[in-house]
C-alpha atoms as a PDB file:
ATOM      1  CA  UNK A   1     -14.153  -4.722  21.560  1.00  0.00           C
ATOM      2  CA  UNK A   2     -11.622  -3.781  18.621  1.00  0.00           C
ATOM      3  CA  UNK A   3      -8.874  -1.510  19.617  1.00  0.00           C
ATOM      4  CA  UNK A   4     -10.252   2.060  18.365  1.00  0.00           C
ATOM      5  CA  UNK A   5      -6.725   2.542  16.610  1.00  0.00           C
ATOM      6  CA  UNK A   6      -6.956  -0.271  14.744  1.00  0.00           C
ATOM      7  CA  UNK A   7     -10.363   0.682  13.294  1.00  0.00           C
ATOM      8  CA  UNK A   8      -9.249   4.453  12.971  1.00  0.00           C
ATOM      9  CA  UNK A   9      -6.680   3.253  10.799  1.00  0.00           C
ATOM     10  CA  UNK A  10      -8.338   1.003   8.498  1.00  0.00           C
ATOM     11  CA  UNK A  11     -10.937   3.694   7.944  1.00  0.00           C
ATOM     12  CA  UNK A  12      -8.279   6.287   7.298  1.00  0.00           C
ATOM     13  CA  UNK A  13      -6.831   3.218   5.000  1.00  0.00           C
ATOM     14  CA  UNK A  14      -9.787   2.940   3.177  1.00  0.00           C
ATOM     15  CA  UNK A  15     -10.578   6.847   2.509  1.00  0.00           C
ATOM     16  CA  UNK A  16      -7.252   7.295   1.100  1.00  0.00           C
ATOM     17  CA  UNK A  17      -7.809   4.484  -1.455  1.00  0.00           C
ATOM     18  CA  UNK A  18     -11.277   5.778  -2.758  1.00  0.00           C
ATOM     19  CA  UNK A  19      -9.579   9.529  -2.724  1.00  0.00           C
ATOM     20  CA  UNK A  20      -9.506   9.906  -6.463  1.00  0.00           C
ATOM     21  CA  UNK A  21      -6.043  12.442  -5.931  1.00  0.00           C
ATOM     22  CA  UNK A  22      -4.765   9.595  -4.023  1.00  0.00           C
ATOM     23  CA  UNK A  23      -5.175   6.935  -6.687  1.00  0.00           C
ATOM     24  CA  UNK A  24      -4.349   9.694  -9.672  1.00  0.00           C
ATOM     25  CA  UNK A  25      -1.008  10.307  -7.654  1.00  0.00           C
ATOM     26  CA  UNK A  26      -0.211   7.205  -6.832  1.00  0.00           C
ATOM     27  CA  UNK A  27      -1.424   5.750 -10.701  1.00  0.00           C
ATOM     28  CA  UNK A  28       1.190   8.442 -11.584  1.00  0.00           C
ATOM     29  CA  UNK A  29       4.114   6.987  -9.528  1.00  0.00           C
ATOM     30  CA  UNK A  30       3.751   3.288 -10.590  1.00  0.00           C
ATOM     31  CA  UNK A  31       3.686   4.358 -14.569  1.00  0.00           C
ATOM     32  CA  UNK A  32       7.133   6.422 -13.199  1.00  0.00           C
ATOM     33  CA  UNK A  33       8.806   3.447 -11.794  1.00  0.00           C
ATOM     34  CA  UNK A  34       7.788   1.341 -14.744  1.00  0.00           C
ATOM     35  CA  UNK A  35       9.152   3.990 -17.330  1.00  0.00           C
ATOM     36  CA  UNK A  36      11.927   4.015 -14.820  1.00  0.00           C
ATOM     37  CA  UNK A  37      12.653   0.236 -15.424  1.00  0.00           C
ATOM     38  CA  UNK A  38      12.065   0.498 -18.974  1.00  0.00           C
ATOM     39  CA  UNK A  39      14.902   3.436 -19.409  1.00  0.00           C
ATOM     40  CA  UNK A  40      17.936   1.236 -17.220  1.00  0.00           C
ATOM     41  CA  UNK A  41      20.175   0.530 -19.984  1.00  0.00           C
ATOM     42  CA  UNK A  42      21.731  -3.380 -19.680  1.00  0.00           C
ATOM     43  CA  UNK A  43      24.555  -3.394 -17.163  1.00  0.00           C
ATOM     44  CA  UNK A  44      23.512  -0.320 -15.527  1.00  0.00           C
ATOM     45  CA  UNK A  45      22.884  -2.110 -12.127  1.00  0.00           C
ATOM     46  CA  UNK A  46      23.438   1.115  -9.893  1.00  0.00           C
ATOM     47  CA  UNK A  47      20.377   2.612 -11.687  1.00  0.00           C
ATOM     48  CA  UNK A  48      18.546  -0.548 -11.433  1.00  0.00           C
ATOM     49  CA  UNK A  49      19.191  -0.987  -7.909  1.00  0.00           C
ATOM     50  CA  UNK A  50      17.882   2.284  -7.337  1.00  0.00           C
ATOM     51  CA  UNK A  51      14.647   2.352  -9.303  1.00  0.00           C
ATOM     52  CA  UNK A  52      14.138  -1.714  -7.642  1.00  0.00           C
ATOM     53  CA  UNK A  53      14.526  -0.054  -4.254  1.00  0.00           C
ATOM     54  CA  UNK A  54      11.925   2.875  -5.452  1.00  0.00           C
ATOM     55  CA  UNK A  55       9.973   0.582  -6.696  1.00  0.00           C
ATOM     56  CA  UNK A  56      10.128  -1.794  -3.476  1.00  0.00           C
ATOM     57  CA  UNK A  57       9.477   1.375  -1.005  1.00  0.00           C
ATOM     58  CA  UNK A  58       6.018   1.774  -3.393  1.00  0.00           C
ATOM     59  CA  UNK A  59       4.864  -1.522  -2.684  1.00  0.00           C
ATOM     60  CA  UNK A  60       5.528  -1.461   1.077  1.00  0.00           C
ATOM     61  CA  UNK A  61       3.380   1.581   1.140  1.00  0.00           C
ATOM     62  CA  UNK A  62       0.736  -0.401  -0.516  1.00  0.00           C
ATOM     63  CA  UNK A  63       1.156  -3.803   1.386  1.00  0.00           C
ATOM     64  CA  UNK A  64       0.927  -1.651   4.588  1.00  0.00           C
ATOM     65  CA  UNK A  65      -2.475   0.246   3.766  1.00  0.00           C
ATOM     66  CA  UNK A  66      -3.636  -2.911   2.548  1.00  0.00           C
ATOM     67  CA  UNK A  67      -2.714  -4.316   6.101  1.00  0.00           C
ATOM     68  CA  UNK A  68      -4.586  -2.058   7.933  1.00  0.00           C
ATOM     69  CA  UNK A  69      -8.200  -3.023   6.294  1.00  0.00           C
ATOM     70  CA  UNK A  70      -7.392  -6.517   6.910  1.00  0.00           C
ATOM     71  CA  UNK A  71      -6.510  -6.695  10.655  1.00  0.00           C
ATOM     72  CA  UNK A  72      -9.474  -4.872  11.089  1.00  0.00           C
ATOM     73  CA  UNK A  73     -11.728  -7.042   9.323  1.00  0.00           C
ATOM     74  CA  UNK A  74      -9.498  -9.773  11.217  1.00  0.00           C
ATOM     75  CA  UNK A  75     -10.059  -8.182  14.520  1.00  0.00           C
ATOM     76  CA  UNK A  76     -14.429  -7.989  13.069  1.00  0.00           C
ATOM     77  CA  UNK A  77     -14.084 -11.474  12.165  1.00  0.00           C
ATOM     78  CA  UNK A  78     -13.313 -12.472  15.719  1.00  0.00           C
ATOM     79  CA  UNK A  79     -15.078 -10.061  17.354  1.00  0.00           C
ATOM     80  CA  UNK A  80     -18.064 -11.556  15.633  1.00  0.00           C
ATOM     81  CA  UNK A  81     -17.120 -15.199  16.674  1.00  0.00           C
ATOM     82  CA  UNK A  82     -16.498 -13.936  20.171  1.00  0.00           C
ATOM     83  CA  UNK A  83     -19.936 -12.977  20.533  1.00  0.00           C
ATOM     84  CA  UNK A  84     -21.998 -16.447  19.274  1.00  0.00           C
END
């Protein structure tokens, strides 16, 4: 049986992706970021540094709901070999 946290979170996971003020918002902070990059003027590495570690923090978020769908369909996977 898959741990009901594990599939609470990939279904919470997988809401907030196909929320369209989700995806608007977060559309909204990757053009930021990128417009970000685009405005550090050569040599400016504390500005760079920052808008990298923005930039970073953004993609953990992602990486991490992305995570969530896949142990679960890991832990499905399994579950489903378990049982043949």
């Amino acid at each position: 049986m898959i741990d009901q946290k594990i599939i609470d979170r990939s279904n919470a996971a997988k809401r907030l992706l196909s929320n369209p003020d989700f995806r608007l918002i977060a559309d909204s902070i990757e053009a930021d970021i990128l417009a970000s990059f685009r405005a550090v003027k050569i040599g400016d590495s504390e500005t760079l540094t920052n808008v990298h570690s923005l930039s970073h923090g953004f993609k953990l978020l992602n990486d991490r709901i992305a995570k969530y769908i896949e142990t679960a369909n890991y832990a499905a996977k399994l579950e489903e070999i378990s049982e043949e």
